[in-house]
C-alpha atoms as a PDB file:
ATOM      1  CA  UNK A   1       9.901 -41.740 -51.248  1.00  0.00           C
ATOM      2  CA  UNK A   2       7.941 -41.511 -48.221  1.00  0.00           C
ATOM      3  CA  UNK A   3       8.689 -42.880 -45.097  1.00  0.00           C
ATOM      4  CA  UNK A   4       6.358 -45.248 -42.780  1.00  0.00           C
ATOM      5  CA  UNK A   5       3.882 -43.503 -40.925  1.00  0.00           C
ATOM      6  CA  UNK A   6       5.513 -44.929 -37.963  1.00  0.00           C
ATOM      7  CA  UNK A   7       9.443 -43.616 -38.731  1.00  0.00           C
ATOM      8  CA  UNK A   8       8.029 -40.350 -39.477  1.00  0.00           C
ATOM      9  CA  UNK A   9       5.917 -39.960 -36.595  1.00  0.00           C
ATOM     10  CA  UNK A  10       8.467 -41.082 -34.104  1.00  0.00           C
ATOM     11  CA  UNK A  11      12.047 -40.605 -35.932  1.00  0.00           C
ATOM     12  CA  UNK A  12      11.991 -37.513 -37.791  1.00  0.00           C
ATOM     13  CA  UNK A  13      15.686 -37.240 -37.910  1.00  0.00           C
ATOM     14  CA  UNK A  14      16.000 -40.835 -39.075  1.00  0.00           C
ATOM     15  CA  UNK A  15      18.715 -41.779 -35.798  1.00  0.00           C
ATOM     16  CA  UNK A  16      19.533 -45.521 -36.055  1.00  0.00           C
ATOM     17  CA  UNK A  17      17.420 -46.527 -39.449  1.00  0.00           C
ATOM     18  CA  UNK A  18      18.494 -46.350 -43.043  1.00  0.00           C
ATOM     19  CA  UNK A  19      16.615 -47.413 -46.521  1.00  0.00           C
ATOM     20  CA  UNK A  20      18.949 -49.556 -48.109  1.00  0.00           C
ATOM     21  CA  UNK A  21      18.992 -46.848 -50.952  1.00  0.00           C
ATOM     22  CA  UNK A  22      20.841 -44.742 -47.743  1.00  0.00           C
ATOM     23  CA  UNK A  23      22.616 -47.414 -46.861  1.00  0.00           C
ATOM     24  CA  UNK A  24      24.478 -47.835 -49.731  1.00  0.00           C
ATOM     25  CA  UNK A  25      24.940 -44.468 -50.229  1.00  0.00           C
ATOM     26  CA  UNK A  26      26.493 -43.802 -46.578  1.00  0.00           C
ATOM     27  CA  UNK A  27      28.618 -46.886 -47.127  1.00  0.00           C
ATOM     28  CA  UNK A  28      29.746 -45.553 -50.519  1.00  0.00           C
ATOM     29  CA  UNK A  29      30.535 -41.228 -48.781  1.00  0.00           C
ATOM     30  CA  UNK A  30      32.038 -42.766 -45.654  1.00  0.00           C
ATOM     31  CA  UNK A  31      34.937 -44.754 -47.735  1.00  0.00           C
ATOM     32  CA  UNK A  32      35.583 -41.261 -48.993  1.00  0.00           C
ATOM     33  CA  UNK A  33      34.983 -39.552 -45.788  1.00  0.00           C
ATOM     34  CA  UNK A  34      37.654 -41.678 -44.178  1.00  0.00           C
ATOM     35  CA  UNK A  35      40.368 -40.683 -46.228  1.00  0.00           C
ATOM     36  CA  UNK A  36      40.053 -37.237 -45.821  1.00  0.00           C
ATOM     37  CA  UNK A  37      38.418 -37.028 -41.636  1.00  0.00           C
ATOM     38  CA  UNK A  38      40.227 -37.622 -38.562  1.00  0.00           C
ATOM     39  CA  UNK A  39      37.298 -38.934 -37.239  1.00  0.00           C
ATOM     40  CA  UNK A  40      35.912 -41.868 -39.426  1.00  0.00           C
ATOM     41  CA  UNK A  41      32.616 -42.931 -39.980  1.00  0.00           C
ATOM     42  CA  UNK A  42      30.887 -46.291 -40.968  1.00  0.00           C
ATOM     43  CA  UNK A  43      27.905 -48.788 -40.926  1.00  0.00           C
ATOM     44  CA  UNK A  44      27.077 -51.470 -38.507  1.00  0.00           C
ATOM     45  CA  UNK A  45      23.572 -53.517 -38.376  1.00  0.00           C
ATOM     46  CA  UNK A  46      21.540 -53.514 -35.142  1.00  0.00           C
ATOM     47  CA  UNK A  47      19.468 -56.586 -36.594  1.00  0.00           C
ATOM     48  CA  UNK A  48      20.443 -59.707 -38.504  1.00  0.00           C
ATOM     49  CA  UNK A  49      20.312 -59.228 -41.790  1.00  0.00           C
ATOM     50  CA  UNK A  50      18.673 -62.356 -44.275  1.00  0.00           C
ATOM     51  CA  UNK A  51      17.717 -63.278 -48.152  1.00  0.00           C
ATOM     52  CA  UNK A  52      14.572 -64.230 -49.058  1.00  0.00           C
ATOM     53  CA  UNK A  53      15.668 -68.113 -47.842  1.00  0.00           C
ATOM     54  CA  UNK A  54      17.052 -66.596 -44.339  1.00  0.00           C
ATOM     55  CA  UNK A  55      20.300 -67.216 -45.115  1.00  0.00           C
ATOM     56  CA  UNK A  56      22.268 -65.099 -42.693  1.00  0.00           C
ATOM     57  CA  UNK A  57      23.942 -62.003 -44.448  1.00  0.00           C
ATOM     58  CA  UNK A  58      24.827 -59.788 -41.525  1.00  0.00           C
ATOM     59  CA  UNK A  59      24.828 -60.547 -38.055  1.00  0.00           C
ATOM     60  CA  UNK A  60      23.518 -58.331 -35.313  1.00  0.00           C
ATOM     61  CA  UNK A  61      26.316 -55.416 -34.532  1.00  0.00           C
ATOM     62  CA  UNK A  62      27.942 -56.601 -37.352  1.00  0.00           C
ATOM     63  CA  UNK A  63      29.985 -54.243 -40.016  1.00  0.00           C
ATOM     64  CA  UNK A  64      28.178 -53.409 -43.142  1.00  0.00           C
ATOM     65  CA  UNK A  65      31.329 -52.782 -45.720  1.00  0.00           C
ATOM     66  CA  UNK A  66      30.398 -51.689 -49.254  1.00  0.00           C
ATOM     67  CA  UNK A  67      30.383 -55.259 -50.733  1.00  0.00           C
ATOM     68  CA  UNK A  68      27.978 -55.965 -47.983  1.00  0.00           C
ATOM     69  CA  UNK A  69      25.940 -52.814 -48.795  1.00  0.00           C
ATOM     70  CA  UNK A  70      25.530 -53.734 -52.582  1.00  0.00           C
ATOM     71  CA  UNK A  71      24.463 -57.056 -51.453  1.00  0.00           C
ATOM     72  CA  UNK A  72      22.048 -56.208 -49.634  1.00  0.00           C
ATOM     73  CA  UNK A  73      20.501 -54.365 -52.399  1.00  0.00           C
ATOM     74  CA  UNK A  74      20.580 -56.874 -54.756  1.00  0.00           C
ATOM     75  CA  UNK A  75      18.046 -58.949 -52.123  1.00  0.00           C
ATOM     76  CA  UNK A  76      15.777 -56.013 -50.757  1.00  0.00           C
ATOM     77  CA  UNK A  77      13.544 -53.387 -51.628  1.00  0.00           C
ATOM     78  CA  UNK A  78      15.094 -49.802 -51.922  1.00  0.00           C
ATOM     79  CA  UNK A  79      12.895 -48.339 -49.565  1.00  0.00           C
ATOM     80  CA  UNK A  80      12.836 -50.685 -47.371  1.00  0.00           C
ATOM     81  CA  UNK A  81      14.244 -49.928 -43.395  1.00  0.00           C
ATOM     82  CA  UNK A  82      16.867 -51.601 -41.517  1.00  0.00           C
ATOM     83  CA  UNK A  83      18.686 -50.883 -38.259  1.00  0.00           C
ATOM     84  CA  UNK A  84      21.719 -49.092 -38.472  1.00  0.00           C
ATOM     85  CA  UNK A  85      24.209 -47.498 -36.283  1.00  0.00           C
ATOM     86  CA  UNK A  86      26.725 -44.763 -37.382  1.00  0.00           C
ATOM     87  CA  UNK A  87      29.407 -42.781 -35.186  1.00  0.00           C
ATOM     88  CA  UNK A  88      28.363 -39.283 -36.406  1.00  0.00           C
ATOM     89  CA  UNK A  89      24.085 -39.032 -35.190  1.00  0.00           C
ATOM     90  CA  UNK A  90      22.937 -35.895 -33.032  1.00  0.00           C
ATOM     91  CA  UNK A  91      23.335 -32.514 -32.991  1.00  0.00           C
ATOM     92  CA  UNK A  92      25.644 -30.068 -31.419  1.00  0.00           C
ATOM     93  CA  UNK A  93      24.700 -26.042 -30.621  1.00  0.00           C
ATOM     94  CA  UNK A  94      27.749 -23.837 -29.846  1.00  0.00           C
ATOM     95  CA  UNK A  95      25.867 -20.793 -28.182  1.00  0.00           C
ATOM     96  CA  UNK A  96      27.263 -18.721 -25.255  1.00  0.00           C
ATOM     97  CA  UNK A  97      25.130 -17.834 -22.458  1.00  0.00           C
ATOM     98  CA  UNK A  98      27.943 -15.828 -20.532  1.00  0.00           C
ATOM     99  CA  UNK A  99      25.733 -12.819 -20.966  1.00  0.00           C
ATOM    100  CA  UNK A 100      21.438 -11.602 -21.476  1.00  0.00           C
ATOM    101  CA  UNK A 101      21.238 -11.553 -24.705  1.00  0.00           C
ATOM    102  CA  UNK A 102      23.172 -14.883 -25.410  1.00  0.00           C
ATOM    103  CA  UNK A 103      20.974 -16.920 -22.447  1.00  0.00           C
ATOM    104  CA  UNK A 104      17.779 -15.451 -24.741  1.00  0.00           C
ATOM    105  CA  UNK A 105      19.008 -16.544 -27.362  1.00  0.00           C
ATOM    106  CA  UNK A 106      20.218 -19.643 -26.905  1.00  0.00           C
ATOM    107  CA  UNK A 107      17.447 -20.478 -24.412  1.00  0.00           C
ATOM    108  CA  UNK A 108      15.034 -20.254 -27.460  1.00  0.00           C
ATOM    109  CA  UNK A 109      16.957 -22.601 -29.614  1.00  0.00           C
ATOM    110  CA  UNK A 110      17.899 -25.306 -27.024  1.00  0.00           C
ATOM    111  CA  UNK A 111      13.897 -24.975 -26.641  1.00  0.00           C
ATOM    112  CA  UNK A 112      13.621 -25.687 -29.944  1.00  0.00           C
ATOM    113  CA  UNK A 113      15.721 -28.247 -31.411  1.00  0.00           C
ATOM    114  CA  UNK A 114      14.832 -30.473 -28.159  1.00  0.00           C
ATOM    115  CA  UNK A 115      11.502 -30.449 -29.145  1.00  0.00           C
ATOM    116  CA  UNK A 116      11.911 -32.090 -32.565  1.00  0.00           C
ATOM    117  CA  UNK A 117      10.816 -35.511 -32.797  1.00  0.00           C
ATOM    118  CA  UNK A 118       9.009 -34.308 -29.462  1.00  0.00           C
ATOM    119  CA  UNK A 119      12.012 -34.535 -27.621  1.00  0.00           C
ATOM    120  CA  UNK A 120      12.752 -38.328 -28.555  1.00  0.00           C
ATOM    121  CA  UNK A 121      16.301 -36.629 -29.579  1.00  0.00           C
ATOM    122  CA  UNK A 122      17.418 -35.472 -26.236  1.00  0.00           C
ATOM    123  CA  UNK A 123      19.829 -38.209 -25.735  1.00  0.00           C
ATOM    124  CA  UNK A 124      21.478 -37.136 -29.357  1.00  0.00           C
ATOM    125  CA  UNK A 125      21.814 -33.132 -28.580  1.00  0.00           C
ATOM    126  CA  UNK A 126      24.795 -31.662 -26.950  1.00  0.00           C
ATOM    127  CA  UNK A 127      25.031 -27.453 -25.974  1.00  0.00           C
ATOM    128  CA  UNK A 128      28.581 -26.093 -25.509  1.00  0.00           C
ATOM    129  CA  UNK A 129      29.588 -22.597 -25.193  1.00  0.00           C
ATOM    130  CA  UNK A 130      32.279 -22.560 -27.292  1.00  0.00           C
ATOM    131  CA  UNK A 131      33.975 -24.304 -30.368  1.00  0.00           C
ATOM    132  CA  UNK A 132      36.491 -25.731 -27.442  1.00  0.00           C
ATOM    133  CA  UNK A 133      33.613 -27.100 -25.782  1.00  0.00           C
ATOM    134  CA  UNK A 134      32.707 -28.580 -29.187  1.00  0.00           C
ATOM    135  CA  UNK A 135      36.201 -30.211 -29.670  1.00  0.00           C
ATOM    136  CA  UNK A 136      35.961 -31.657 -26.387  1.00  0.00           C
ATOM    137  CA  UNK A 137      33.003 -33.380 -27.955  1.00  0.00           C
ATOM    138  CA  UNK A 138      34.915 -34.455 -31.134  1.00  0.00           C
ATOM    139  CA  UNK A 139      37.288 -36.688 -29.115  1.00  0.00           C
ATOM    140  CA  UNK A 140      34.235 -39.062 -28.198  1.00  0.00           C
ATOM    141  CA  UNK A 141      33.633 -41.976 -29.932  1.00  0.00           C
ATOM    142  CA  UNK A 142      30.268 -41.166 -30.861  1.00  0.00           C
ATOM    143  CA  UNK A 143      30.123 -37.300 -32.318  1.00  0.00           C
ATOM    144  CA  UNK A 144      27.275 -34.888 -33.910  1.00  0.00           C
ATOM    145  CA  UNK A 145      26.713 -35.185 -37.728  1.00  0.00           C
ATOM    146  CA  UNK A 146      25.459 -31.155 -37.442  1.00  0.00           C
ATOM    147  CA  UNK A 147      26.522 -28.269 -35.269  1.00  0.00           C
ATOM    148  CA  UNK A 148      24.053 -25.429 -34.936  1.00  0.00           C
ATOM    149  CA  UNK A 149      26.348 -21.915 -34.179  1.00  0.00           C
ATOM    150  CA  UNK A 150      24.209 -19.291 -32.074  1.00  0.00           C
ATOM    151  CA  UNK A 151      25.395 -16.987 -30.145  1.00  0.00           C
ATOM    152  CA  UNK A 152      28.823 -15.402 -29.737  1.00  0.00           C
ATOM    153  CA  UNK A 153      29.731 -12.859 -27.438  1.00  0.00           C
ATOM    154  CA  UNK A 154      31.448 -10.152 -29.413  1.00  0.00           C
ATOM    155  CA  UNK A 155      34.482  -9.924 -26.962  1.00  0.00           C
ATOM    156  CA  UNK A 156      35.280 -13.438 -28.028  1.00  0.00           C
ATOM    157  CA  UNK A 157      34.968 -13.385 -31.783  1.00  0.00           C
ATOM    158  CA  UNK A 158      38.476 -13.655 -32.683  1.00  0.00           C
ATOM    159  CA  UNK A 159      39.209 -16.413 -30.499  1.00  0.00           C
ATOM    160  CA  UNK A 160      36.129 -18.074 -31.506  1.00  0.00           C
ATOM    161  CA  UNK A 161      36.789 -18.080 -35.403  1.00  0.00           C
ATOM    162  CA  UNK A 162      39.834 -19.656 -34.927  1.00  0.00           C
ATOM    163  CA  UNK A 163      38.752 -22.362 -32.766  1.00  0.00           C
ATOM    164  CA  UNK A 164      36.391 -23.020 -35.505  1.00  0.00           C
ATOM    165  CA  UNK A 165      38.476 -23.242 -38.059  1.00  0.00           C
ATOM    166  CA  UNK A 166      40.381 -26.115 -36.132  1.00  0.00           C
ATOM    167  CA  UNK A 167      37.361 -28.112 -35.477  1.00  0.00           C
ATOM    168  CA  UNK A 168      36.456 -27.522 -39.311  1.00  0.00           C
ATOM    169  CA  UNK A 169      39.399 -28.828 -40.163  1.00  0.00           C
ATOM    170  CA  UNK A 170      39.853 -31.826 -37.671  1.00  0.00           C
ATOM    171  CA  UNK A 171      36.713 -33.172 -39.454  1.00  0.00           C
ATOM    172  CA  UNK A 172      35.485 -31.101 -42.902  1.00  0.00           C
ATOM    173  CA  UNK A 173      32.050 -33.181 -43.267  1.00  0.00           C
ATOM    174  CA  UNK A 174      30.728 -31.586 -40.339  1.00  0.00           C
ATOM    175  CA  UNK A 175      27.579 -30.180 -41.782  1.00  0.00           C
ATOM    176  CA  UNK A 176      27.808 -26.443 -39.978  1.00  0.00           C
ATOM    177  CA  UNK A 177      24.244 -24.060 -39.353  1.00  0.00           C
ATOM    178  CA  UNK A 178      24.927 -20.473 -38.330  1.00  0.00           C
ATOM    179  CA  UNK A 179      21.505 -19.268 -36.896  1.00  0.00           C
ATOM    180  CA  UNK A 180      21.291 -15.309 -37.491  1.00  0.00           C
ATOM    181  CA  UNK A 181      18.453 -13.238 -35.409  1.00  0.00           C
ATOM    182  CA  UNK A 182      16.902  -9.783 -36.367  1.00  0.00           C
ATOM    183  CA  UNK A 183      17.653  -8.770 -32.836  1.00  0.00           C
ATOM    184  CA  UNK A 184      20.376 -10.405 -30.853  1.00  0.00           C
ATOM    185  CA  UNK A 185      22.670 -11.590 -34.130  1.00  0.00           C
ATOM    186  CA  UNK A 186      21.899  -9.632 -36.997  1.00  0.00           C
ATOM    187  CA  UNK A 187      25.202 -10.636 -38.700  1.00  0.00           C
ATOM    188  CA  UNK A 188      27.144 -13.722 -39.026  1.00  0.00           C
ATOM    189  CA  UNK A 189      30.214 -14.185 -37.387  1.00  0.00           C
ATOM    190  CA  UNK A 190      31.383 -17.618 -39.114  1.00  0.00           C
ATOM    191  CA  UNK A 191      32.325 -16.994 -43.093  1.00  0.00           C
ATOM    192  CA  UNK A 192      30.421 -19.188 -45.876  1.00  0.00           C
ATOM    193  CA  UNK A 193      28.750 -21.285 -43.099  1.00  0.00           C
ATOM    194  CA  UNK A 194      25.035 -21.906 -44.548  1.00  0.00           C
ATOM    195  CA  UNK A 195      22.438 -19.759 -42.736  1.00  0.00           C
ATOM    196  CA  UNK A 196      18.985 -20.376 -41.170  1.00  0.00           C
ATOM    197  CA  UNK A 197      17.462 -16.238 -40.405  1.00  0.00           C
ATOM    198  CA  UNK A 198      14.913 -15.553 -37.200  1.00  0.00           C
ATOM    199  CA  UNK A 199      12.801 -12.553 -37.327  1.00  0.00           C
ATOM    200  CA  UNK A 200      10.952 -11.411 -34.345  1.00  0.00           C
ATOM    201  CA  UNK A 201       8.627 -10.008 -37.235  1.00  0.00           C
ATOM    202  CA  UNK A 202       7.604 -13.522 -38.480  1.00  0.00           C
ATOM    203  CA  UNK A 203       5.300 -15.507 -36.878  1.00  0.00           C
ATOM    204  CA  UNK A 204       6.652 -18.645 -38.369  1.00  0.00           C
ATOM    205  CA  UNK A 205      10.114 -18.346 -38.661  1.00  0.00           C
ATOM    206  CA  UNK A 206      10.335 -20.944 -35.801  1.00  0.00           C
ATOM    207  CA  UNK A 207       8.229 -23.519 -37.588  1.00  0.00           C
ATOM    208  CA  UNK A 208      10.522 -22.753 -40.856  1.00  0.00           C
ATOM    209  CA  UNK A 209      13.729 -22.882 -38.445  1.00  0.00           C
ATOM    210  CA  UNK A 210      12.557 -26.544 -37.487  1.00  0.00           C
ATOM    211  CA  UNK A 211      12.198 -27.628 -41.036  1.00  0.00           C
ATOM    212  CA  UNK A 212      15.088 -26.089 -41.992  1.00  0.00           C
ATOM    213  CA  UNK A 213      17.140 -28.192 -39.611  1.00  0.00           C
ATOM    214  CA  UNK A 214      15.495 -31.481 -40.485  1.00  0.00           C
ATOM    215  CA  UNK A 215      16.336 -30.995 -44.003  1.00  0.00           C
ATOM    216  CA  UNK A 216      19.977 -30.122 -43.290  1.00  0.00           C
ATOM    217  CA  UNK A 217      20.270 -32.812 -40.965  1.00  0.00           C
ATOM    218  CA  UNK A 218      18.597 -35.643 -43.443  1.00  0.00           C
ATOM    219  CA  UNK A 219      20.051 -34.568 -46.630  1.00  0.00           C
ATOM    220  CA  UNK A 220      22.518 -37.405 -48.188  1.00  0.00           C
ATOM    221  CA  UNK A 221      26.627 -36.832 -48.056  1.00  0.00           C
ATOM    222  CA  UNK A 222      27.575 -34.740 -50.599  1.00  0.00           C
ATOM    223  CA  UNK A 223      31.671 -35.608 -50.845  1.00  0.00           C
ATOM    224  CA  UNK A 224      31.567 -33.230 -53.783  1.00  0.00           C
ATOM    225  CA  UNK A 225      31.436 -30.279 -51.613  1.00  0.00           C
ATOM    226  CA  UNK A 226      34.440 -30.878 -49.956  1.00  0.00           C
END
């Protein structure tokens, strides 16, 4: 299913639109979510929802439960697009610039994620240098869905593993991306986390690194992996 020339011109990442395919499927991972997350998740309209005969279904900033959700598809199209809100939109990167190699580093991805969408997504992406930095993010009301893991200085590892495995476990359907690079992080420092790999040696691996992220961040809620 493609999306409308429009949505993916401007809205790559999808931020604040669902099908109602996605909608129902959100609505259906989030009741699981909830039971299992200290920090919950769910649907809410940013446009009146109608039938065919305008009768009102949802109103504007109104809750979309799952009732609600398989209502609406009974009366529209699959693909088609409504407004949505949801707590968990953006994107954090934990990357330390407290010495050279990190402030490379995480210079070049900062660079890079802002620039997707052509920076319409500035507003949605957070850089801390730590995993505390990133729990100080988790206490908002409005949180990242994905959290990008750079760079690490080696004299904090230990400390740093452990803060992640509290923030992992204050909220396990945070979708995690450890970036690796030939040069200044040839090794991973978080364990299982999935991987995206820079080379200096390949003239794309940016362009791949882009499209790598936009898939992880679009892909549906897979409760089944948790």
């Amino acid at each position: 299913m493609s999306l409308p020339t429009q949505v993916r011109k401007e809205n790559i990442l999808r931020i604040g639109v669902s099908t109602v395919y996605e909608l129902e499927e959100k609505v259906r991972a989030f009741r699981t979510i909830n039971l299992h997350s200290r920090r919950k998740r769910y649907m809410i309209s940013r446009e009146e929802i109608t039938d065919a005969s305008g009768k009102l279904i949802v109103n504007k900033n109104g809750d979309i439960d799952y009732p609600t959700a398989m209502l609406i598809k009974r009366i529209k199209k699959e693909g088609e697009y409504l407004k949505t809100f949801q707590p968990d939109e953006g994107i954090a990167i934990v990357s330390d610039m407290s010495d050279a190699d990190g402030v490379h580093m995480t210079m070049d991805l900062v660079t890079q994620i802002m620039n997707i969408g052509g920076g319409a997504y500035e507003a949605f992406i957070d850089r801390v240098d730590s995993f505390k930095g990133l729990d100080n993010l988790m206490t908002k009301a409005f949180f990242p869905k994905m959290v990008i893991v750079g760079y690490i200085s080696p004299e904090k590892l230990t400390a740093e593993r452990s803060l992640y495995k509290a923030a992992a476990n204050k909220d396990p359907y945070l979708r995690f991306v450890e970036i690796l690079h030939s040069k200044l992080k040839p090794s991973p420092v978080i364990e299982n986390l999935r991987q995206i790999n820079l080379s200096v040696n390949d003239k794309n691996c940016w362009k791949n690194f882009i499209l790598d992220i936009i898939r992880e961040y679009t892909k549906p809620y897979n409760i089944e992996e948790r």
